[in-house]
Protein backbone atom coordinates (compact mmCIF):
# COMPACT_ATOMS: atom_id res chain seq x y z
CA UNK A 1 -2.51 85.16 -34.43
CA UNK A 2 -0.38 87.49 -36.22
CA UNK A 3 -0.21 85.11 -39.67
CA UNK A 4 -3.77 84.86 -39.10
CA UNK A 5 -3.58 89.20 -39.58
CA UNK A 6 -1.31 89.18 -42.10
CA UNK A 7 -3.12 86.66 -44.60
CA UNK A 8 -6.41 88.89 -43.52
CA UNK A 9 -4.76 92.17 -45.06
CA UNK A 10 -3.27 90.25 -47.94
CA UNK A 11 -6.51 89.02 -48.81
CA UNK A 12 -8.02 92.48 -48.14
CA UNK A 13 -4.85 94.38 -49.91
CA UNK A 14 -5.32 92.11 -53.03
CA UNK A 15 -9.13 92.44 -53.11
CA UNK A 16 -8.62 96.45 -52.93
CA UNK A 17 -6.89 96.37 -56.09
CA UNK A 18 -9.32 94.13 -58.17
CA UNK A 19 -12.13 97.08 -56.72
CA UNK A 20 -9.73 99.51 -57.85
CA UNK A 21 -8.93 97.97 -60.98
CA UNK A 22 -12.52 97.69 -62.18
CA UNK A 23 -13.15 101.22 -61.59
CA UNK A 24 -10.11 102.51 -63.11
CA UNK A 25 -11.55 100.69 -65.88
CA UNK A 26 -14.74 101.93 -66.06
CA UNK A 27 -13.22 105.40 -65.55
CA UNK A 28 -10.82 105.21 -68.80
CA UNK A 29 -13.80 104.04 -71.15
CA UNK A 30 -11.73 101.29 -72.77
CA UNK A 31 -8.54 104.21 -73.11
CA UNK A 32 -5.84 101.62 -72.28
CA UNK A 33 -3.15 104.42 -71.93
CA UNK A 34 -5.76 106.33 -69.44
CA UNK A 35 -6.15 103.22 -67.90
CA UNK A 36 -2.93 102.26 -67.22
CA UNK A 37 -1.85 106.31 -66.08
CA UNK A 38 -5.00 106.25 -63.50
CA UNK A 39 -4.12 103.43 -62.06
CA UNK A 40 -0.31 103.64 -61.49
CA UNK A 41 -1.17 107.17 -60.22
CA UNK A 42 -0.33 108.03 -55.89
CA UNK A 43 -3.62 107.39 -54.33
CA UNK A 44 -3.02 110.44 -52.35
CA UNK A 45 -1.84 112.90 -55.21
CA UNK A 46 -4.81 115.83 -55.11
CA UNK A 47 -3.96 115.82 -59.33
CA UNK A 48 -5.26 112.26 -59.69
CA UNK A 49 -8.01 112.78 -57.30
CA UNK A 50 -8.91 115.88 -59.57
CA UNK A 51 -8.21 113.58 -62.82
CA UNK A 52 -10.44 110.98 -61.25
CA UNK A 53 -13.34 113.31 -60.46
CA UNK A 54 -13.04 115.05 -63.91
CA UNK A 55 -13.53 111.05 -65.52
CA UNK A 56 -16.31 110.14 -63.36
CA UNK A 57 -18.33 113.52 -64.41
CA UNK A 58 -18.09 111.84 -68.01
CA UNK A 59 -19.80 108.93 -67.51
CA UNK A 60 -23.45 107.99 -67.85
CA UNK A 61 -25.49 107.68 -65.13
CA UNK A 62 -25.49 103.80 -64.86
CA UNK A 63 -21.75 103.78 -65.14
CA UNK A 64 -21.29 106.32 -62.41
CA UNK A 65 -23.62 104.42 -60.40
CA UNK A 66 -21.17 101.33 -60.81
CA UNK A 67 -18.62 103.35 -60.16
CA UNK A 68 -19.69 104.82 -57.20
CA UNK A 69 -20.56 101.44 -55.89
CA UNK A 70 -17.11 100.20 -56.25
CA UNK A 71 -15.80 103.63 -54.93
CA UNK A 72 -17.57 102.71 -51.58
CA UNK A 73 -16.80 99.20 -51.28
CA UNK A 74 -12.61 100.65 -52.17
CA UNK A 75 -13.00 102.93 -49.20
CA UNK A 76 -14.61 100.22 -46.75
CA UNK A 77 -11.60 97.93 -47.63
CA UNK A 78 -9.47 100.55 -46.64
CA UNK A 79 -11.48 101.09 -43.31
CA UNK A 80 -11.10 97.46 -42.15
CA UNK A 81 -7.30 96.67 -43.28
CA UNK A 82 -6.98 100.34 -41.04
CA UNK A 83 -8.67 97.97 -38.24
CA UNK A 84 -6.22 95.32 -38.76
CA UNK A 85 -3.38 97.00 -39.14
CA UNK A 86 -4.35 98.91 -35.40
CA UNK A 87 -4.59 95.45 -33.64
């Protein structure tokens, strides 16, 4: 059972970071450097939350759509490997 939990999270862990990736993307606006910076930034750090927010107001309304999309499907990720990692 608890492999069966652990390969769940890794699966969830690693399909976090492909959400997280493609919005960091979308954020930077083909900026390499600024995408590279926003996503090796803590998570947690209330300067790249600000940073992030700052991006997002720059983009056009069908990007920030997008990237509110992934946003949500990032935080439900987080939500369930929370789950997992309580069991």
């Amino acid at each position: 059972m608890q492999r069966n939990i652990a390969r769940a999270y890794d699966y969830l862990r690693r399909e976090h970071d492909r959400v997280r990736k493609q919005y960091v993307k979308i954020l930077a606006q083909n900026n390499r450097s600024l995408e590279r910076r926003l996503f090796r930034a803590k998570l947690d750090s209330p300067q790249h939350l600000d940073e992030m927010l700052l991006h997002e107001d720059r983009l056009s309304r069908p990007q920030r759509r997008r990237a509110l999309d992934l946003n949500r499907d990032g935080r439900r990720l987080e939500r369930i490997m929370d789950a997992l990692l309580s069991l």
